[in-house]
C-alpha atoms as a PDB file:
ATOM      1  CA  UNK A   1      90.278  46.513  76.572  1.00  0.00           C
ATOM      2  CA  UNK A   2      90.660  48.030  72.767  1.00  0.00           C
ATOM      3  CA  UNK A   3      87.522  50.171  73.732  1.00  0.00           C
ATOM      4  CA  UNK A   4      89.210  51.519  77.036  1.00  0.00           C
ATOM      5  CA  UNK A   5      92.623  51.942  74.959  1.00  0.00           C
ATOM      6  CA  UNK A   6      90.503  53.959  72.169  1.00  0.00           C
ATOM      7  CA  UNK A   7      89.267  56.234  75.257  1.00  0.00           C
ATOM      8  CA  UNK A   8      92.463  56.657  76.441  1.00  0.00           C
ATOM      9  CA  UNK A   9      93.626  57.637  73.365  1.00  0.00           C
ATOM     10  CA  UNK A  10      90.619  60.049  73.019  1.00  0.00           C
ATOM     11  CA  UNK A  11      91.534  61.526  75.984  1.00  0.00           C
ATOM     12  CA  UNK A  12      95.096  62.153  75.165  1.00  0.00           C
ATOM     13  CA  UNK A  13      94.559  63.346  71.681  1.00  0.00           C
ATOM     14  CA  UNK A  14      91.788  65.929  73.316  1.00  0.00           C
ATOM     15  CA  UNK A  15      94.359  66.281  75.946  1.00  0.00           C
ATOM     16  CA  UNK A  16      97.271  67.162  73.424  1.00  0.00           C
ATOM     17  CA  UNK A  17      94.928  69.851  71.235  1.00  0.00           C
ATOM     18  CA  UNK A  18      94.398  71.996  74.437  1.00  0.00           C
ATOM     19  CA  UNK A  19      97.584  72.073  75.298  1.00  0.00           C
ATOM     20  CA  UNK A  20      98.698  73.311  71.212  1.00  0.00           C
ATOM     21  CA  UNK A  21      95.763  75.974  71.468  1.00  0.00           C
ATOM     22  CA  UNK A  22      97.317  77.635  74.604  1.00  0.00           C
ATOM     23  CA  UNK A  23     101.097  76.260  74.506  1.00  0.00           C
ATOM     24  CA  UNK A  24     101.680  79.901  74.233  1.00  0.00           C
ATOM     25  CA  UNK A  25     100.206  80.925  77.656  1.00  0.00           C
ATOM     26  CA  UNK A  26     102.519  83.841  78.838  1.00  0.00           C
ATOM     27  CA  UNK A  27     103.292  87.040  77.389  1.00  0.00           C
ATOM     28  CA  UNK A  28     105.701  89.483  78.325  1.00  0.00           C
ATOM     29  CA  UNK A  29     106.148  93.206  76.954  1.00  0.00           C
ATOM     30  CA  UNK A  30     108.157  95.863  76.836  1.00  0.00           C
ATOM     31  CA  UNK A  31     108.467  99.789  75.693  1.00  0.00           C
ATOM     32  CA  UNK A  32     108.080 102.914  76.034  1.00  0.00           C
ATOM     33  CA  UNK A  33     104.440 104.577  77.842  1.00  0.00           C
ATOM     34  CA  UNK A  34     103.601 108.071  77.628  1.00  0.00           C
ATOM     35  CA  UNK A  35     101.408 109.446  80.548  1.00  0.00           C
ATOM     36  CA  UNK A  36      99.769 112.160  79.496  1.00  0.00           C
ATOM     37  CA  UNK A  37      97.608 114.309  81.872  1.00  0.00           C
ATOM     38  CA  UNK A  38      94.234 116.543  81.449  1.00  0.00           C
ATOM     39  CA  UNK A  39      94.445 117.353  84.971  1.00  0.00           C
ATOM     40  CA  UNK A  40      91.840 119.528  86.842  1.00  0.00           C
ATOM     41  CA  UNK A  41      91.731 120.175  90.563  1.00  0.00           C
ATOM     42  CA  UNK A  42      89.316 121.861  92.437  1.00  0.00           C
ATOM     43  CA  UNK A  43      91.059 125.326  93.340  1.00  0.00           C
ATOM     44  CA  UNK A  44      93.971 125.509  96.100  1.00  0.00           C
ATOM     45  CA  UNK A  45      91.956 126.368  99.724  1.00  0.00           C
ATOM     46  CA  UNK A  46      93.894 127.860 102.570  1.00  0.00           C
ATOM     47  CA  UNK A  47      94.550 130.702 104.920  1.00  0.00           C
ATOM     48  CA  UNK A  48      95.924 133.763 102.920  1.00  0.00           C
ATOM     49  CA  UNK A  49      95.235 131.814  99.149  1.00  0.00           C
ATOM     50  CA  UNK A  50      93.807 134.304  96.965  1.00  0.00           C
ATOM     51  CA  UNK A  51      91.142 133.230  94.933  1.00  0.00           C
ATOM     52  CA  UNK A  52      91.688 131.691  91.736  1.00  0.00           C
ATOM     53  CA  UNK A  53      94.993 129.993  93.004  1.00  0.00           C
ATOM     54  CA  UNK A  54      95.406 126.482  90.919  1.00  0.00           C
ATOM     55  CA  UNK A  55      97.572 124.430  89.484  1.00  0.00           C
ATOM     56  CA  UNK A  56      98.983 122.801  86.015  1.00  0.00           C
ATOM     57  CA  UNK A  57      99.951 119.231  86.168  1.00  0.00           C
ATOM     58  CA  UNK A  58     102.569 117.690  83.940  1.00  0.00           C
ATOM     59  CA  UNK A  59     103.160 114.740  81.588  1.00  0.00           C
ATOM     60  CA  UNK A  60     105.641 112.271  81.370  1.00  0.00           C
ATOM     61  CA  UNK A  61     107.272 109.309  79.380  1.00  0.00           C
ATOM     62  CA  UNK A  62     108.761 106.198  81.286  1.00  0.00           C
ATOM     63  CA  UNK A  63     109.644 102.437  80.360  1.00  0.00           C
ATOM     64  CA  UNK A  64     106.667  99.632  80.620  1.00  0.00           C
ATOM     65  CA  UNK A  65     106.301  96.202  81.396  1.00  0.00           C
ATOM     66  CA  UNK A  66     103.482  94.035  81.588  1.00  0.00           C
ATOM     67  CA  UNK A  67     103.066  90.076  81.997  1.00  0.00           C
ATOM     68  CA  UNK A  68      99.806  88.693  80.457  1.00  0.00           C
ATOM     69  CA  UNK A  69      98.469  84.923  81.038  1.00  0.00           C
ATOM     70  CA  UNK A  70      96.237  83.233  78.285  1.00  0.00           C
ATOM     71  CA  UNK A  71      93.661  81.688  80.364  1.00  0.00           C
ATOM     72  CA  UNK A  72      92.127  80.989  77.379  1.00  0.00           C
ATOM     73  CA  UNK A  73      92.807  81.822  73.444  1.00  0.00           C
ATOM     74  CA  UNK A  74      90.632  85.084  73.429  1.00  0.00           C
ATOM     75  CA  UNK A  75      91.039  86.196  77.123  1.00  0.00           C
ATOM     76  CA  UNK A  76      94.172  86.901  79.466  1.00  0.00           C
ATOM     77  CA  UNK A  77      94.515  88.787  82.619  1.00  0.00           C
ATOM     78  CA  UNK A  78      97.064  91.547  82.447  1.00  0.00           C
ATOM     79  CA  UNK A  79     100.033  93.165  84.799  1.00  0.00           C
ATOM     80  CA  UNK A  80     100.737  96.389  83.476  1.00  0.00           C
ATOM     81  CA  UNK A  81     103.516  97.989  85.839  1.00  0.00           C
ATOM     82  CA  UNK A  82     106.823 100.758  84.997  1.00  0.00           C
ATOM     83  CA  UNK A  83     109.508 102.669  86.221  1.00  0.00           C
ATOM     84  CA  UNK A  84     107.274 105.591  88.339  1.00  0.00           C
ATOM     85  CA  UNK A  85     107.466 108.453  86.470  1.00  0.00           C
ATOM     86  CA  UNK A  86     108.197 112.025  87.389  1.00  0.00           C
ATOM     87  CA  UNK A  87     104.991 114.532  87.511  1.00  0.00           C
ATOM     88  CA  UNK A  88     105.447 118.197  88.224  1.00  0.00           C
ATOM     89  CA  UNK A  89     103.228 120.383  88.915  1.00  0.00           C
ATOM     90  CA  UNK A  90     103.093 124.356  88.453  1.00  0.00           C
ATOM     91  CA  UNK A  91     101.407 127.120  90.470  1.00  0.00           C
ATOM     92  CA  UNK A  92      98.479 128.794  87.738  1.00  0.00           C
ATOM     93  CA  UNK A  93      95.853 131.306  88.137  1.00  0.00           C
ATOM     94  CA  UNK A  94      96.653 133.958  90.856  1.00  0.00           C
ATOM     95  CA  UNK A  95      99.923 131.861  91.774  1.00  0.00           C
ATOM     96  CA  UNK A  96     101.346 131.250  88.206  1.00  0.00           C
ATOM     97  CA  UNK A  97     104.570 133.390  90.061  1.00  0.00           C
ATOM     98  CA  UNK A  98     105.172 130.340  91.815  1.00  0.00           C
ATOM     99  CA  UNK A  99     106.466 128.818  88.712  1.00  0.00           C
ATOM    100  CA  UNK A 100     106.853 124.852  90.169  1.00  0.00           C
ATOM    101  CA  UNK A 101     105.610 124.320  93.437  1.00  0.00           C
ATOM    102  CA  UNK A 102     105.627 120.551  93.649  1.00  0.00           C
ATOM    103  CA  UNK A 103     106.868 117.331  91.693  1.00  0.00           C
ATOM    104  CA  UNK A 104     105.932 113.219  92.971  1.00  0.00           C
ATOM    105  CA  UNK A 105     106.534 109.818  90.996  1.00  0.00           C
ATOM    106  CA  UNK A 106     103.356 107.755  90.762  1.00  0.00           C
ATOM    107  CA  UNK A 107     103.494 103.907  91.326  1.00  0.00           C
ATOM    108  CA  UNK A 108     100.900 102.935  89.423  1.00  0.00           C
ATOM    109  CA  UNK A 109      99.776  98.675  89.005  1.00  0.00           C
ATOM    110  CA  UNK A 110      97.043  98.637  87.074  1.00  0.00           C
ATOM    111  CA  UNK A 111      95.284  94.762  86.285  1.00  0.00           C
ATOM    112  CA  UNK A 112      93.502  94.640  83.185  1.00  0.00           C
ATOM    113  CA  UNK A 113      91.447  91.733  81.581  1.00  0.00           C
ATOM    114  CA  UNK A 114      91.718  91.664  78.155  1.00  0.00           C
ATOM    115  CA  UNK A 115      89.879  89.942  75.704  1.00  0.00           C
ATOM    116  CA  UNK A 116      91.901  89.393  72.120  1.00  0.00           C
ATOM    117  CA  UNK A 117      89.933  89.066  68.592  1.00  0.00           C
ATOM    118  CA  UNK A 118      91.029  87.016  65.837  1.00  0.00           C
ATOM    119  CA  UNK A 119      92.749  83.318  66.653  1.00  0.00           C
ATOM    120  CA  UNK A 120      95.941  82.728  67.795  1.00  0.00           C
ATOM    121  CA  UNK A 121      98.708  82.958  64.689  1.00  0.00           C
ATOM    122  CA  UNK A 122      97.008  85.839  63.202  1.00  0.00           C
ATOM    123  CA  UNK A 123      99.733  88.034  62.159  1.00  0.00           C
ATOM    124  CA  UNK A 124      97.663  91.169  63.845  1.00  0.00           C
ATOM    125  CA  UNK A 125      95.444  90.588  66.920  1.00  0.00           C
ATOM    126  CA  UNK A 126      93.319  93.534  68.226  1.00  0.00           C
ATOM    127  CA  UNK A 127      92.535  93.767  71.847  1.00  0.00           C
ATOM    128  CA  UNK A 128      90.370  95.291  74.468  1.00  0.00           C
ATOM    129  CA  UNK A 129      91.279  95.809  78.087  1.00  0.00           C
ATOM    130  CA  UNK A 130      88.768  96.455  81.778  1.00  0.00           C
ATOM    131  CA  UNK A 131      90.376  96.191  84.979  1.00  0.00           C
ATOM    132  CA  UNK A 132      91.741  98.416  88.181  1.00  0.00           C
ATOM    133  CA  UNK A 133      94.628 100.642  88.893  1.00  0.00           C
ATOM    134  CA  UNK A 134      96.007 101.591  91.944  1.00  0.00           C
ATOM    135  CA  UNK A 135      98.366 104.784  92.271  1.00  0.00           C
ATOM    136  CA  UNK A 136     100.634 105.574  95.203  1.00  0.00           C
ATOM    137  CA  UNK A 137     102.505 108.819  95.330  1.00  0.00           C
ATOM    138  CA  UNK A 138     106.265 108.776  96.574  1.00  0.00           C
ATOM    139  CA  UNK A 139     109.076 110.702  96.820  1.00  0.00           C
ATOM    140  CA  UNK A 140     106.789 114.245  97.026  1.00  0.00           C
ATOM    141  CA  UNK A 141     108.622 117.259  96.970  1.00  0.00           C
ATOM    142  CA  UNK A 142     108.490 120.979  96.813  1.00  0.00           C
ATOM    143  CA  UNK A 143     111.068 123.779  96.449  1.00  0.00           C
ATOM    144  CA  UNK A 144     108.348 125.948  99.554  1.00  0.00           C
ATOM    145  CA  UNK A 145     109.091 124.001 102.393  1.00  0.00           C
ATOM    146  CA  UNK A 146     105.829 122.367 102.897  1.00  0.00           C
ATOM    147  CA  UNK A 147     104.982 119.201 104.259  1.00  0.00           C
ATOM    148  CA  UNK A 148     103.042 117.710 101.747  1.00  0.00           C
ATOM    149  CA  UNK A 149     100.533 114.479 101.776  1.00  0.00           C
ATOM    150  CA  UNK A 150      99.023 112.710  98.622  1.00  0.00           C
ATOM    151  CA  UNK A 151      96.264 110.597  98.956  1.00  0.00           C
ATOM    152  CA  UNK A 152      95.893 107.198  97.834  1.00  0.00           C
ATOM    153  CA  UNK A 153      93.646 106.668  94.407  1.00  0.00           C
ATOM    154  CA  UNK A 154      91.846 103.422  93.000  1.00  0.00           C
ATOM    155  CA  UNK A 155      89.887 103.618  90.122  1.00  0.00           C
ATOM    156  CA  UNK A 156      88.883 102.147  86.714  1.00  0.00           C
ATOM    157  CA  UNK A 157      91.180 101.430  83.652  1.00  0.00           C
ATOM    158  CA  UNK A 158      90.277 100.664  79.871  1.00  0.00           C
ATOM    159  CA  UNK A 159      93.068 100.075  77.287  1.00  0.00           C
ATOM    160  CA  UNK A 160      92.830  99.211  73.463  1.00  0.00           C
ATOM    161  CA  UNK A 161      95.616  97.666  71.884  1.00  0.00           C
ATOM    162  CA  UNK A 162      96.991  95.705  68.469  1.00  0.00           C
ATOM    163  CA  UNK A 163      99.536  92.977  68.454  1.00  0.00           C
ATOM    164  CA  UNK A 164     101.654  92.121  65.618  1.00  0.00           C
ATOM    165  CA  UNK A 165     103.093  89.512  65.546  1.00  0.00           C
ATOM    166  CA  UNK A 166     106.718  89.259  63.670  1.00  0.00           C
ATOM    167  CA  UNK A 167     106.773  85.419  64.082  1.00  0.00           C
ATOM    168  CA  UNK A 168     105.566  82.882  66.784  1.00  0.00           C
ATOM    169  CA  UNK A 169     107.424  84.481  69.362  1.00  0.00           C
ATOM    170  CA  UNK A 170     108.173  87.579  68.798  1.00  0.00           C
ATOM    171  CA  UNK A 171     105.797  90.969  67.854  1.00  0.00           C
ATOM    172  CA  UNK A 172     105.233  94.415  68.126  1.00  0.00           C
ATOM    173  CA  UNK A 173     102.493  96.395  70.151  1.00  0.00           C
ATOM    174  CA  UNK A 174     100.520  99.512  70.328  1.00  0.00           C
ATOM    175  CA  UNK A 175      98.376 101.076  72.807  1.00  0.00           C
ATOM    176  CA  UNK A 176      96.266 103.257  74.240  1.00  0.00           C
ATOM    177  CA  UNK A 177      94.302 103.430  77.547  1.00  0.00           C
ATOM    178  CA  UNK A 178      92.244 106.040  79.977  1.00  0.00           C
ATOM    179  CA  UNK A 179      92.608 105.774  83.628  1.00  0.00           C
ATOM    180  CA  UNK A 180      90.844 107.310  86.504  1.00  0.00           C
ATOM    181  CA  UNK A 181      93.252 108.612  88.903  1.00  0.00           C
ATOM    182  CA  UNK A 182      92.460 111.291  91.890  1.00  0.00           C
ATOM    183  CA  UNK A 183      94.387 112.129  94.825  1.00  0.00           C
ATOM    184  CA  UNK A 184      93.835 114.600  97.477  1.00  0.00           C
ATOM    185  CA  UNK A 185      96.531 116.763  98.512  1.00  0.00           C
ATOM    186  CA  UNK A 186      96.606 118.379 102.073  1.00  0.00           C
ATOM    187  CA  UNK A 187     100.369 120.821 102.233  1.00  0.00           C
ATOM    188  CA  UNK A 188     101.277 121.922 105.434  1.00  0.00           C
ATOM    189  CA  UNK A 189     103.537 125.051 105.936  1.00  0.00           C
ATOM    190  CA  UNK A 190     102.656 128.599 107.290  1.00  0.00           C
ATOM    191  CA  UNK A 191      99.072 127.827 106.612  1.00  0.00           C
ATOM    192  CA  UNK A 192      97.555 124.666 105.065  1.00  0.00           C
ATOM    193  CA  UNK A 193      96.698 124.234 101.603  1.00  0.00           C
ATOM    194  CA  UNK A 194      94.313 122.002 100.335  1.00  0.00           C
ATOM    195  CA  UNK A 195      93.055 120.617  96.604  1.00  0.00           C
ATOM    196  CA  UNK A 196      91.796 117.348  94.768  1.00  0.00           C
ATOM    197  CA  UNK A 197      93.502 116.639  91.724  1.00  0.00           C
ATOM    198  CA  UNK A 198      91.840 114.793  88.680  1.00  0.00           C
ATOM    199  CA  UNK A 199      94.533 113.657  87.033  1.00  0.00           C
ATOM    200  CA  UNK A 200      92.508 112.186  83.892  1.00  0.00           C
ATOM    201  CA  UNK A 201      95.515 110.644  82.082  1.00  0.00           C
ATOM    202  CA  UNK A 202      95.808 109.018  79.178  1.00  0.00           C
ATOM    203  CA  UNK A 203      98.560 106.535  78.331  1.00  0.00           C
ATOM    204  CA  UNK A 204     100.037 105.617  74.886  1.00  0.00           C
ATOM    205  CA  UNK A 205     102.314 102.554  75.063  1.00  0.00           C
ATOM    206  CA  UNK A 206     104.589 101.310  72.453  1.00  0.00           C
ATOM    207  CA  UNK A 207     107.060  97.940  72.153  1.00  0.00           C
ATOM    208  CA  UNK A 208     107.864  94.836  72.062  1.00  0.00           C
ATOM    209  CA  UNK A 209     106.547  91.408  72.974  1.00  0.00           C
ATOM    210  CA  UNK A 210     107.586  88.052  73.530  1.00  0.00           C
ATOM    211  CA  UNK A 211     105.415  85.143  73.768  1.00  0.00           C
ATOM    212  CA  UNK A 212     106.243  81.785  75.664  1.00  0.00           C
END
């Protein structure tokens, strides 16, 4: 019986240290992101284009929130999403007259699994983020009159970030990440223009976090 009790009171103890390591399983943050574009497309194709027509695409800052779960101490699986942000772009090349010729919002998820250095407590915590982002273009618009389609994209995301931590709770953050966005854009009107945009952005994120 006193051996079974002593097992049982292994077990607990055991049972009691895993849940201290990751009693702080969920993390939320908030802040500001900067999306900032090196865009290249691959020339705008249609009837009547002349050659050279292109286009500059635009940057933008929004608000972020993610939701991270520890699934252990060093690794957590990420939900990065924001408010969609506003991305113009302008007529260049031949068509720079145009001045802007369309603008969309991007809904953008993006999953990331990150794996934190250090041990949990450490007053800073570097991380490093893999995953998959998926961008959806809505609310696409153009002063020309053109019925105008954006394709889909789904493609690779890295991020590398630092926590701070201010106390157990509460901390700071800081990030910055590339993701691989492209989107094919087919505008009908008089004639049909077509061109594949590489957006190539690159995000800096900056806030607050709260751990739970």
């Amino acid at each position: 019986m006193s051996r079974n009790l002593s097992l049982a009171a292994l077990a607990l103890g055991l049972a009691l240290v895993g849940g201290t390591a990751l009693a702080q399983q969920h993390t939320v943050k908030a802040g500001a992101i900067r999306y900032q574009t090196d865009a290249k497309t691959d020339g705008i194709r249609g009837v009547g284009i002349p050659p050279g027509a292109d286009a500059d695409i635009g940057s933008a800052t929004t608000f972020l929130f993610t939701y991270e779960y520890a699934v252990r101490p060093d690794f957590g699986v990420e939900l990065v999403i924001g408010v969609p942000p506003k991305i113009t772009a302008r007529g260049a090349g031949t068509v720079a007259f145009l001045g802007e010729v369309l603008s969309a919002r991007n809904v953008a998820p993006t999953v990331l699994f990150n794996y934190h250095f250090g041990a949990p407590g450490d007053t800073w915590r570097p991380y490093l983020g893999l995953g998959v982002n998926y961008t959806k273009f809505t609310d696409v618009k153009t002063p020309y009159g053109w019925d105008v389609e954006m394709g889909d994209s789904t493609g690779l995301a890295a991020q590398l970030g630092v926590d701070y931590a201010v106390n157990k709770s509460w901390g700071v953050f800081a990030s910055v990440a590339r993701v691989k966005v492209k989107s094919k854009l087919v505008a009908t009107g008089a004639t049909v223009l077509e061109t594949t945009i590489d957006f190539r952005p690159t995000t800096y994120s900056l806030g607050v976090s709260y751990r739970f």
